[in-house]
Protein backbone atom coordinates (compact mmCIF):
# COMPACT_ATOMS: atom_id res chain seq x y z
CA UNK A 1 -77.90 -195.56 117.59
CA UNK A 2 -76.50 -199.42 117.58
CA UNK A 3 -78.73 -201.83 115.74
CA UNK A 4 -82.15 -203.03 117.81
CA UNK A 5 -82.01 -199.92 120.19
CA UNK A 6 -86.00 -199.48 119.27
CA UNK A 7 -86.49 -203.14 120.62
CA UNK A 8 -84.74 -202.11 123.80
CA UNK A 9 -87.19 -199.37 124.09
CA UNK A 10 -89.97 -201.22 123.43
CA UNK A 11 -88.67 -203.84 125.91
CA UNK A 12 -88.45 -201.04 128.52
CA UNK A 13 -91.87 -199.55 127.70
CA UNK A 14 -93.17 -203.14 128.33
CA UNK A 15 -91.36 -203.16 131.67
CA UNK A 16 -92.84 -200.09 132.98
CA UNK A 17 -96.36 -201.68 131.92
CA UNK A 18 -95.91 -204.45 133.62
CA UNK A 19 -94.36 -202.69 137.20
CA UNK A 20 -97.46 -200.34 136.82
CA UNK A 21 -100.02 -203.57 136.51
CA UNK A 22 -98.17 -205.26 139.47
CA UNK A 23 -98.39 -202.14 141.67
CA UNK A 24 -101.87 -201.55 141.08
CA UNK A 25 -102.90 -205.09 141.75
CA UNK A 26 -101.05 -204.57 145.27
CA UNK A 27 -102.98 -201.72 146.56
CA UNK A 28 -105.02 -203.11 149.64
CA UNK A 29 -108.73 -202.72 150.00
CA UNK A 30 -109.83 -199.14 151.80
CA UNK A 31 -106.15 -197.83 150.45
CA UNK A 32 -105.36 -195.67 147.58
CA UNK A 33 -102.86 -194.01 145.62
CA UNK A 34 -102.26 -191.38 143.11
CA UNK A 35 -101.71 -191.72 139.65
CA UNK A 36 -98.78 -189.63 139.97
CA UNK A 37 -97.37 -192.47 143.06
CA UNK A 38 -98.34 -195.10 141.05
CA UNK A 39 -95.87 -193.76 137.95
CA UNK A 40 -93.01 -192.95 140.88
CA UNK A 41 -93.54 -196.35 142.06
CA UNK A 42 -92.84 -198.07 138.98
CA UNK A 43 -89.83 -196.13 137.96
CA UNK A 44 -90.75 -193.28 135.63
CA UNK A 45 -91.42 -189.30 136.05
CA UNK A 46 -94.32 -187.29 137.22
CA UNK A 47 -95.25 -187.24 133.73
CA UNK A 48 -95.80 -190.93 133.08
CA UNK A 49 -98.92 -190.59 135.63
CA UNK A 50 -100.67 -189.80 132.44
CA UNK A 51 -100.28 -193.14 131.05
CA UNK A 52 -101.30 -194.83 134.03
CA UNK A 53 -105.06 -195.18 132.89
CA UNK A 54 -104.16 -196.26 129.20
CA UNK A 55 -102.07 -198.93 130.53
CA UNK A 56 -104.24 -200.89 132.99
CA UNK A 57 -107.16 -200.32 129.75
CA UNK A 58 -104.80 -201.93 127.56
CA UNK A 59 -104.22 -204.60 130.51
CA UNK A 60 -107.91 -205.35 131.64
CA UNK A 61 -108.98 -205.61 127.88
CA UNK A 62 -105.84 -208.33 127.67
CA UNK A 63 -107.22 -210.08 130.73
CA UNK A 64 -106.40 -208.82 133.53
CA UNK A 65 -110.06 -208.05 134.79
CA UNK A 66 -109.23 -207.84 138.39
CA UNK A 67 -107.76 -204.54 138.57
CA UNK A 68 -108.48 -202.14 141.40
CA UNK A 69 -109.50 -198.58 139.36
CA UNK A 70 -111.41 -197.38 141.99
CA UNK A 71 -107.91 -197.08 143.91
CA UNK A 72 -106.34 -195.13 141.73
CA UNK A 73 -107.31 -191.45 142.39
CA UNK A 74 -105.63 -187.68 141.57
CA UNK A 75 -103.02 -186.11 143.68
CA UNK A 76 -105.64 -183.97 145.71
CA UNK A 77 -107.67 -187.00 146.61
CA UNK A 78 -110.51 -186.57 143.86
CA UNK A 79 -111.87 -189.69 142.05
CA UNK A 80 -112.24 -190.40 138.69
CA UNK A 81 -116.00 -190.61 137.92
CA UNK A 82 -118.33 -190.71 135.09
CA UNK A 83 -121.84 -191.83 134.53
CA UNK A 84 -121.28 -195.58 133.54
CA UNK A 85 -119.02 -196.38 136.23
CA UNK A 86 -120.18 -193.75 139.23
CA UNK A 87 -122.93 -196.23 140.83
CA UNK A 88 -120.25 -199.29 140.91
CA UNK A 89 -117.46 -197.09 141.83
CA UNK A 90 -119.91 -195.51 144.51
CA UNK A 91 -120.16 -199.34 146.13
CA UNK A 92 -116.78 -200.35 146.03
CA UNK A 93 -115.93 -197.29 148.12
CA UNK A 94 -118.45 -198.07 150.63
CA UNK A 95 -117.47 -202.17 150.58
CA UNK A 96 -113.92 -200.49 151.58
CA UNK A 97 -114.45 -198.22 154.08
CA UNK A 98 -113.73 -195.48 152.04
CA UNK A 99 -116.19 -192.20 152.16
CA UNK A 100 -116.72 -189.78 149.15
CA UNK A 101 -117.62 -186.23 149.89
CA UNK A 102 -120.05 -184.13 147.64
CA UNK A 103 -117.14 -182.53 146.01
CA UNK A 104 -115.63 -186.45 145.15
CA UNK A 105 -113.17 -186.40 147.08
CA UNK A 106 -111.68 -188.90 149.50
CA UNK A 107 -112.92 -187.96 153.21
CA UNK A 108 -109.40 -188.31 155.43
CA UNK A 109 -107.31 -188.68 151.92
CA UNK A 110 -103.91 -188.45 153.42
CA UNK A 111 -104.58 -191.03 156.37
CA UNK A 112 -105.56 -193.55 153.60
CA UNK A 113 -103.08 -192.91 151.12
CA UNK A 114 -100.21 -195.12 150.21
């Protein structure tokens, strides 16, 4: 390996962060998108959809507070929920048009997704 190839690498790591916080902050109101999209979209593998979430944390807890979770969903059209974030997530969805079945899942996922 030539000397600095680990900077490179970090360089590119930093690249894909910074495509994935770019294309996250572009997803319109009453859209969404998949994890799995979102990783696609920035230039990686299906597998880098896993590091979607740690990557906008790391971003929103560097500053970047404006970041659209709630439009990030899985590949079946089921959002992320817990009990800390359900009743704000809940709101957002219904500011945007977007409706949540019992199951929580996106009602007409496919006609909303980009």
């Amino acid at each position: 390996m030539e000397q600095g190839g680990p900077k490179n690498f970090k360089d590119a790591a930093g690249s894909f962060s910074k495509r994935v916080l770019k294309l996250a902050l572009m997803i319109p109101s009453g859209r969404v998108t998949t994890y799995g999209r979102l990783a696609r979209a920035a230039g990686a593998g299906p597998m880098a959809a896993q590091s979607i979430t740690s990557i906008l944390g790391k971003a929103y807890d560097n500053g970047a507070k404006n970041i659209p979770f709630h439009r990030i969903v899985y590949a079946n059209g089921k959002v992320w929920m817990n009990s800390q974030y359900e009743s704000k997530r809940r709101k957002l969805y219904k500011q945007e048009g977007i409706e949540i079945d019992k199951n929580g899942k996106i009602v007409d996922f496919e006609d909303i997704l980009i």
